[in-house]
Protein backbone atom coordinates (compact mmCIF):
# COMPACT_ATOMS: atom_id res chain seq x y z
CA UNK A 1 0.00 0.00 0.00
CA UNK A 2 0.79 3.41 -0.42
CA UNK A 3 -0.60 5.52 3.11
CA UNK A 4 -0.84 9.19 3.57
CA UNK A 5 0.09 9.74 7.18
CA UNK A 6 -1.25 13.01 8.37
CA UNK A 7 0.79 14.81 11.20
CA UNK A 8 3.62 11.89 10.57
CA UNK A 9 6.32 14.85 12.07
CA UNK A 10 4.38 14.14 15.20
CA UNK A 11 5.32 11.82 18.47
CA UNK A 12 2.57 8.87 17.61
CA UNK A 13 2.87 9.86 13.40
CA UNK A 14 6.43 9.09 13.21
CA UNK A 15 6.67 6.15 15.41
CA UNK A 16 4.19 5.22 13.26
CA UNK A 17 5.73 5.81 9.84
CA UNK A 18 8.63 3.60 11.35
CA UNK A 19 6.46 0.77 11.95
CA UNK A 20 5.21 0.75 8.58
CA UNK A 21 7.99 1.08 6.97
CA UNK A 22 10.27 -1.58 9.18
CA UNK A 23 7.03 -4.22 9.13
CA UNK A 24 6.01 -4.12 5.66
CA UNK A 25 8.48 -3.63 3.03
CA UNK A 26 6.52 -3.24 -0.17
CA UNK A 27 4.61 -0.08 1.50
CA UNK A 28 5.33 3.52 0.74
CA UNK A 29 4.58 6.24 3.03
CA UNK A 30 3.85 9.75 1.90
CA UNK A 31 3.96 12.41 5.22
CA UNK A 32 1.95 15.48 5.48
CA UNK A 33 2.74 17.74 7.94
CA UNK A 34 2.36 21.82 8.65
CA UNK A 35 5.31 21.49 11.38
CA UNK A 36 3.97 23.58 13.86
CA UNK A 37 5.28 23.80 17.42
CA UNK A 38 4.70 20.18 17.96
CA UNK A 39 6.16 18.96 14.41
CA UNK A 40 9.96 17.74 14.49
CA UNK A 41 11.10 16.86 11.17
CA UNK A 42 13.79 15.07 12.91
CA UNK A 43 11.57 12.77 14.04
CA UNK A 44 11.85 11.97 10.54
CA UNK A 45 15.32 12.22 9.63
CA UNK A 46 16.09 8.84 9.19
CA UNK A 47 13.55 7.88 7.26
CA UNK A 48 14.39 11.20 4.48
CA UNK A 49 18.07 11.12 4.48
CA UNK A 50 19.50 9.86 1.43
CA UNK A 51 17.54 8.46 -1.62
CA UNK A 52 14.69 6.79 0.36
CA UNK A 53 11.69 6.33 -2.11
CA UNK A 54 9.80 4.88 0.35
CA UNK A 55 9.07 8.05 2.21
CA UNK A 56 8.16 11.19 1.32
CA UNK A 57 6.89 14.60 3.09
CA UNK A 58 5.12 17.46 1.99
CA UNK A 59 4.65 20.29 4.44
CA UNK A 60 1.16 21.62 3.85
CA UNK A 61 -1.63 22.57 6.50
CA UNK A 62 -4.28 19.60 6.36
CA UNK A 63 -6.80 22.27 5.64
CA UNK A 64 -5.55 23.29 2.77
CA UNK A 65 -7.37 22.02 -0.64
CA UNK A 66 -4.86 20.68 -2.64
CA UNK A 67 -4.61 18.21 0.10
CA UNK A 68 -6.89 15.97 -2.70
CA UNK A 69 -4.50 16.47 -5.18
CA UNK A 70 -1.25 15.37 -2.72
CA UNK A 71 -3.26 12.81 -1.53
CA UNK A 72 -4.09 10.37 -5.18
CA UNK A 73 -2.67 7.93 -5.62
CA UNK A 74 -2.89 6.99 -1.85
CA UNK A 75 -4.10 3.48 -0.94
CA UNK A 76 -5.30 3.91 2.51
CA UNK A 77 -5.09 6.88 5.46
CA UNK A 78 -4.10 7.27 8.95
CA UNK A 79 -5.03 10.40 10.21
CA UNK A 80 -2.86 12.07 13.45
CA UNK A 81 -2.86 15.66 13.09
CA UNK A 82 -4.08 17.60 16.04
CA UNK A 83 -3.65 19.78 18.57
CA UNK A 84 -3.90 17.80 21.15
CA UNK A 85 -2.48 19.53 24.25
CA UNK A 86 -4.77 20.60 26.97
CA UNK A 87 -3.67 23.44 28.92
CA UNK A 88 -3.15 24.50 25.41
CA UNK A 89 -6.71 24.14 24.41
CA UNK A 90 -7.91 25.96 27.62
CA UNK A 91 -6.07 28.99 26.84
CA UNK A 92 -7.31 29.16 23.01
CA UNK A 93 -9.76 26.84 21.82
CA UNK A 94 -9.71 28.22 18.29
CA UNK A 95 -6.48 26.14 16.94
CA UNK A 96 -8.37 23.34 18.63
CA UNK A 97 -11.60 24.18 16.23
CA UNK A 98 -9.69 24.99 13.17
CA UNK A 99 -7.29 22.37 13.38
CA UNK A 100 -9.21 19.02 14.74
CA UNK A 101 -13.05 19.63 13.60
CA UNK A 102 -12.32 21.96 9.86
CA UNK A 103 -8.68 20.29 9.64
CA UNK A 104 -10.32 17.10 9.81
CA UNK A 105 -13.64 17.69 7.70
CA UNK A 106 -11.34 18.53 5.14
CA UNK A 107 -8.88 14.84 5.56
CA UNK A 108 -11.87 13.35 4.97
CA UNK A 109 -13.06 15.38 1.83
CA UNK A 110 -10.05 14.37 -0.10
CA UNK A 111 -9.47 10.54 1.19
CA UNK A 112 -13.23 10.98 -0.13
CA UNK A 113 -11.88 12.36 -3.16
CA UNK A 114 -9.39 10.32 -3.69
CA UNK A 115 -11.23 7.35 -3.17
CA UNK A 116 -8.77 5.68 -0.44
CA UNK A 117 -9.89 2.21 0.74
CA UNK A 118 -9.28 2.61 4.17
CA UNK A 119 -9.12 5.56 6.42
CA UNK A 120 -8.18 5.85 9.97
CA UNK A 121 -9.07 8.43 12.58
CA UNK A 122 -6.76 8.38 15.38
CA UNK A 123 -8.51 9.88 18.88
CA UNK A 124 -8.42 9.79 22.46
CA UNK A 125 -10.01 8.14 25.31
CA UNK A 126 -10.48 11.94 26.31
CA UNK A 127 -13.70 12.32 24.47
CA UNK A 128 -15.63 9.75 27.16
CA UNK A 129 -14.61 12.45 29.76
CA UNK A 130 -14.01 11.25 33.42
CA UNK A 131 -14.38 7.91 35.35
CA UNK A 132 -14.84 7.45 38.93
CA UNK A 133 -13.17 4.77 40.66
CA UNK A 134 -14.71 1.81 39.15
CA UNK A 135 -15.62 1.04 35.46
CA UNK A 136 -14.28 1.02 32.13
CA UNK A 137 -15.18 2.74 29.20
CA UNK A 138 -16.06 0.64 26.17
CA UNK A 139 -16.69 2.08 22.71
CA UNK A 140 -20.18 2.31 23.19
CA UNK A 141 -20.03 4.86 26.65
CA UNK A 142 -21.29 8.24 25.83
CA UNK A 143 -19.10 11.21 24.87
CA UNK A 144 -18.81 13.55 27.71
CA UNK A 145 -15.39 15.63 26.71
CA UNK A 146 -14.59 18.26 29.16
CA UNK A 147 -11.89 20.24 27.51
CA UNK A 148 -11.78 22.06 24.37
CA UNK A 149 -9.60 19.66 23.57
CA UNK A 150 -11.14 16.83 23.90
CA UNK A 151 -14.69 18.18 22.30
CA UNK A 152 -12.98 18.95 19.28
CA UNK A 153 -11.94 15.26 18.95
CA UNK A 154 -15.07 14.04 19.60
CA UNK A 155 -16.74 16.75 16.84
CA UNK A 156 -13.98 15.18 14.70
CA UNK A 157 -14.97 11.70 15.25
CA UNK A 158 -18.26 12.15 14.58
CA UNK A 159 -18.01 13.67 11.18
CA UNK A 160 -15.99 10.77 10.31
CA UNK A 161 -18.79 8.67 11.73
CA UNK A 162 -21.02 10.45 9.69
CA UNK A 163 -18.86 9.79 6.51
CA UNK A 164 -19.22 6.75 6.53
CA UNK A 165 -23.00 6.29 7.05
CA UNK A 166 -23.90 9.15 4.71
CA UNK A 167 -21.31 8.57 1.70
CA UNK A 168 -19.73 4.85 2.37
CA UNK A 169 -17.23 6.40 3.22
CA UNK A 170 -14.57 3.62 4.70
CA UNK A 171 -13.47 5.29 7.70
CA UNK A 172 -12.52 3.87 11.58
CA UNK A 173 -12.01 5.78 14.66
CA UNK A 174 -9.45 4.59 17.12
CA UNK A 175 -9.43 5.73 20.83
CA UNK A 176 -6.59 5.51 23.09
CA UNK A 177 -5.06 6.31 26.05
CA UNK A 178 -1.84 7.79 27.64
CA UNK A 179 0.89 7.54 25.06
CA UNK A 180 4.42 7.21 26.29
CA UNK A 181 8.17 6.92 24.40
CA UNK A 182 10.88 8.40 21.88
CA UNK A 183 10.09 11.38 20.00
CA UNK A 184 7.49 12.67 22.62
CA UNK A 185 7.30 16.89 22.60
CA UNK A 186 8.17 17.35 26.27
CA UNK A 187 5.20 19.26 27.09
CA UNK A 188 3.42 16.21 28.09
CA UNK A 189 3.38 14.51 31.34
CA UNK A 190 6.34 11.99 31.37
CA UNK A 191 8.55 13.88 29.05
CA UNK A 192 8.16 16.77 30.92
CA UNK A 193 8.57 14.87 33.82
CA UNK A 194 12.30 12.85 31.97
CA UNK A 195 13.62 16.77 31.02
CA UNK A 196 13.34 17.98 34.18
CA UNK A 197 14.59 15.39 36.23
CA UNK A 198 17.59 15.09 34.17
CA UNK A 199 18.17 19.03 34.60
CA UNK A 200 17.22 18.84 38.27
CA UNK A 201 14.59 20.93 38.24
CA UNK A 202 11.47 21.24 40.04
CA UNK A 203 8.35 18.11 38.64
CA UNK A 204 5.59 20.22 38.54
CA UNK A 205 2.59 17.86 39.21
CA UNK A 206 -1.57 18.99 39.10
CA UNK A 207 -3.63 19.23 42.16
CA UNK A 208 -2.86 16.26 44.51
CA UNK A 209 -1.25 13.63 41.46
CA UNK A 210 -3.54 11.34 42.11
CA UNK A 211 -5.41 11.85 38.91
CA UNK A 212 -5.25 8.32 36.93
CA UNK A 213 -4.02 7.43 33.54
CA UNK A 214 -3.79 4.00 31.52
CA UNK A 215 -0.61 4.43 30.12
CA UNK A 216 0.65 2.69 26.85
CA UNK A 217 4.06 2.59 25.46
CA UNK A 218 4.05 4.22 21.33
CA UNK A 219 4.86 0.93 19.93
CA UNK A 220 2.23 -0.67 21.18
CA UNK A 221 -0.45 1.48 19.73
CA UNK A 222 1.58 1.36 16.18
CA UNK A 223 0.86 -2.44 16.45
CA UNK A 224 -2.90 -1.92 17.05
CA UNK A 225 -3.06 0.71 14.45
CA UNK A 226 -1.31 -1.32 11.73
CA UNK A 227 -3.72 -4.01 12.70
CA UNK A 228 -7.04 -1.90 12.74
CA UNK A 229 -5.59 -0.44 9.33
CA UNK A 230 -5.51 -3.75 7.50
CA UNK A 231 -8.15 -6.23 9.06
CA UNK A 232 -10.32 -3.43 11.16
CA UNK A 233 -13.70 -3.20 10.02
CA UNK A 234 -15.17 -0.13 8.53
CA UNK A 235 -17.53 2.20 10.38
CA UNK A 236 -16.05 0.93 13.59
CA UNK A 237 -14.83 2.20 16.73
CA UNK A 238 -12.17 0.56 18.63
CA UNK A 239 -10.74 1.04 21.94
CA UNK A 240 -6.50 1.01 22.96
CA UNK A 241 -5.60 1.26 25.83
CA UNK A 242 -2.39 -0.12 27.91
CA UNK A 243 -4.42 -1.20 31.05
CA UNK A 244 -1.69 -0.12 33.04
CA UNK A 245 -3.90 2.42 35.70
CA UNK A 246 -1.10 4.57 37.63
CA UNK A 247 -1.53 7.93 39.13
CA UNK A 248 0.16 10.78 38.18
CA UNK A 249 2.19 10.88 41.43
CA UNK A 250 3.35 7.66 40.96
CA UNK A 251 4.72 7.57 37.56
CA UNK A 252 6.73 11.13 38.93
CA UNK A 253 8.09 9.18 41.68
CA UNK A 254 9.55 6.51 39.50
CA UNK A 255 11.14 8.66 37.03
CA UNK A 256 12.65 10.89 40.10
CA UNK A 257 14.23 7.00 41.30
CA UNK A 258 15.15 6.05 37.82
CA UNK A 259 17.42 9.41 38.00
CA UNK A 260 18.77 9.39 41.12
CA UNK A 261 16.55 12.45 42.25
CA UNK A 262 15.41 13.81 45.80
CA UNK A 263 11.45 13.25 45.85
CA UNK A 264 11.40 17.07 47.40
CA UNK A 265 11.99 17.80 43.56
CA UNK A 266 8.32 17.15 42.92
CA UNK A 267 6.22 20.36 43.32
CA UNK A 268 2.44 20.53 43.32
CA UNK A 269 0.79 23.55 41.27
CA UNK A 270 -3.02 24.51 41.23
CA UNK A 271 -4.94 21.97 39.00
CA UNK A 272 -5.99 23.25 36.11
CA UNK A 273 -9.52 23.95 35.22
CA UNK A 274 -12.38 20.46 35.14
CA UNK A 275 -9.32 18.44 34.99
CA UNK A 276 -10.22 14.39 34.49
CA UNK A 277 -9.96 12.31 37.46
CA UNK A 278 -9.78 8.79 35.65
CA UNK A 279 -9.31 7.04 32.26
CA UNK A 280 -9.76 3.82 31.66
CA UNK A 281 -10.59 1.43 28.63
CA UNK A 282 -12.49 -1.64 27.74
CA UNK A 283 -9.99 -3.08 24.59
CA UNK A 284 -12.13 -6.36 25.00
CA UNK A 285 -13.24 -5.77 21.29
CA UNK A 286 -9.86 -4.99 19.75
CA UNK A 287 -8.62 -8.35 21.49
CA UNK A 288 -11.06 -10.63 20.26
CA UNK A 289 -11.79 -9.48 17.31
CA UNK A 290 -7.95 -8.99 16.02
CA UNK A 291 -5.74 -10.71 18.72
CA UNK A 292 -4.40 -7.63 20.08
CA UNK A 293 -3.09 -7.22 23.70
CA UNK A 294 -0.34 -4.50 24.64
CA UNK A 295 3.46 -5.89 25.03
CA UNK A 296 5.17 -3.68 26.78
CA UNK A 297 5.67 -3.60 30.82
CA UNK A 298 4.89 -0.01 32.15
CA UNK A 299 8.36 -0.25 33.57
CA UNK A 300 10.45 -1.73 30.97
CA UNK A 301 9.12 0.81 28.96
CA UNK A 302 9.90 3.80 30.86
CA UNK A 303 13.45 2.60 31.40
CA UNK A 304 13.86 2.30 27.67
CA UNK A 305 12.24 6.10 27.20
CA UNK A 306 14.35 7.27 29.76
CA UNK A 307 17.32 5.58 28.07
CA UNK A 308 16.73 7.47 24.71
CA UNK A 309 16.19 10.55 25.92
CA UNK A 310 19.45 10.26 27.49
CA UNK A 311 20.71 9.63 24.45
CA UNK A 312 18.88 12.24 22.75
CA UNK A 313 19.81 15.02 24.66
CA UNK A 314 20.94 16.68 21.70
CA UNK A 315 16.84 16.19 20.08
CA UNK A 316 15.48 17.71 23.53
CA UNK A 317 17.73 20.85 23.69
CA UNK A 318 17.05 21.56 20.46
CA UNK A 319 13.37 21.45 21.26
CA UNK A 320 13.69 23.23 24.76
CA UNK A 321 15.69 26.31 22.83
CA UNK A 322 13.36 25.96 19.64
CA UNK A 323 16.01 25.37 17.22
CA UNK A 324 14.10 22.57 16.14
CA UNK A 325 11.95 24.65 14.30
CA UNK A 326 15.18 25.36 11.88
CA UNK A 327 15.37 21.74 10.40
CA UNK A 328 13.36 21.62 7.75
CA UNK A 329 14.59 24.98 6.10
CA UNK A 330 18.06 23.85 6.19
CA UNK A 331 17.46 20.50 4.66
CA UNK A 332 14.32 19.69 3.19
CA UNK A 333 12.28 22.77 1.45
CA UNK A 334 13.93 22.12 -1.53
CA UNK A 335 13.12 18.69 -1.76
CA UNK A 336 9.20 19.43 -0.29
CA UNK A 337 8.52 21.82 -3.12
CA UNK A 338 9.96 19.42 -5.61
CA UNK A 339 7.53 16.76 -4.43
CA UNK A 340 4.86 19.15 -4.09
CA UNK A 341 5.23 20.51 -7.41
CA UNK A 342 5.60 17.33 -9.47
CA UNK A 343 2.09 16.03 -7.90
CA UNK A 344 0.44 18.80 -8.94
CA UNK A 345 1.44 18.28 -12.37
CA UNK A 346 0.56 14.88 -11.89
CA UNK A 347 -2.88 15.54 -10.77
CA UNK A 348 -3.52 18.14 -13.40
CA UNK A 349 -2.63 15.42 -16.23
């Protein structure tokens, strides 16, 4: 297959576009990505360097029309672009608007267009909203989103939804949890977390930390996506989660061990505003109906995520200073407008 991976620059995009391209050798990959804050080319780097037909990027804004003509030719769809931080969304929901519910109307106009045979819509358990101490969700619980953030997702999964029972459209929607491991923008919880820890600076941790997460390590969610892309069936929605429950406070306190750090490093701040209590997930459907189950041990994998960005220090300065934002200038617009150009011509013959 050839698959359009929207936001592939991203944490969960490029982990993906590794996957693919490590697991099935006769695929080709073509990236779409506006790079904004959270969009690291480097993430990509070795997977563009050299003469790598097998992967290609186009920076363009996922809103923008000529997606449809980028996007022929493409075989199938996984959709990740977002904005998908919280506080973020609190502050200014209108990124959150443009990006997730018009960004992702318009995904789905040229997949439509371009008649792909399978189309994925990567979400978040966010959009069921907040569990109390007992229960799962499964993919048939109510959406209750309490962020922007969140809401936005669940408009967004809903007009895929809608795709497919108004045009045939042959879309899935995919909800998961917590997300941990390489290539993670250190604005979120555990990279955060890794960064300063490593710098010995002050953890700063919501409220009490005893809000819960199910936490699943990157790779494990590329294997459930891979799977949902090729034997998933259409119109569904299916659940991924890492059922690995831990509170904030706890996940802190093992990084702050795995570093060799005084706990008085941990410093709680004012929660922020209707801020979830609980997530957790039903995957009961993904396992039976595809064999699924998460691999990764919660601690194995944060000893390995440590480990890399230890070895990545280099990747995380570059973020923390924003020189990040450089990369692509210096060594791939020339190639990007080459790519774009020639599939314009191609579309217009």
């Amino acid at each position: 297959m050839k698959i359009l991976i929207t936001g592939g620059a991203g944490f969960i995009g490029s982990n993906f576009a590794r996957h693919v391209l490590r697991h099935h050798p006769a695929d080709k990959i073509l990236v779409v990505d506006k790079l904004t804050y959270a969009g690291n080319l480097r993430n990509l780097s070795n997977l563009l360097d050299g003469d790598n037909s097998r992967c290609q990027f186009v920076r363009m804004d996922i809103a923008d029309p000529s997606l449809a003509e980028i996007a022929k030719g493409c075989d199938a769809a996984v959709h990740f672009a977002a904005e998908s931080h919280v506080d973020r969304s609190i502050e200014d929901a209108a990124p959150f608007v443009q990006t997730n519910v018009e960004g992702s109307w318009r995904v789905v106009e040229a997949c439509r267009a371009s008649r792909v045979s399978r189309f994925i819509h990567v979400s978040t358990d966010e959009v069921y909203g907040s569990l109390g101490r007992e229960g799962k969700f499964s993919e048939c619980s109510p959406l209750a989103p309490t962020s922007p953030y969140a809401a936005s997702k669940a408009a967004s999964d809903l007009l895929v939804l809608a795709a497919v029972k108004t045009h045939g459209f042959p879309g899935v929607v995919t909800r998961c949890s917590n997300n941990y491991g390489p290539f993670q923008f250190p604005e979120k919880f555990i990279p955060l977390m890794i960064s300063r820890a490593l710098a010995g600076q002050h953890l700063p941790v919501y409220g009490d930390g005893r809000q819960i997460r199910d936490w699943i390590h990157v790779q494990d969610h590329c294997q459930a996506l891979d799977l949902i892309l090729r034997q998933g069936r259409e119109g569904e929605v299916y659940n991924i989660g890492g059922e690995c429950e831990l509170e904030n406070l706890t996940v802190a306190h093992k990084i702050l061990r795995s570093v060799d750090r005084p706990d008085d490093l941990l410093k709680f701040v004012a929660d922020r505003p209707a801020h979830d209590r609980r997530y957790a997930l039903d995957c009961s459907k993904l396992k039976n109906e595809l064999g699924w189950a998460p691999a990764w041990d919660f601690d194995q994998g944060l000893a390995e995520t440590l480990s890399w960005y230890r070895a990545n220090i280099a990747w995380l300065e570059e973020i923390l200073s924003g020189e990040y934002q450089k990369y692509f200038e210096r060594h791939y617009l020339r190639r990007e407008e080459t790519f774009a150009a020639s599939s314009t011509k191609r579309g217009q013959s």
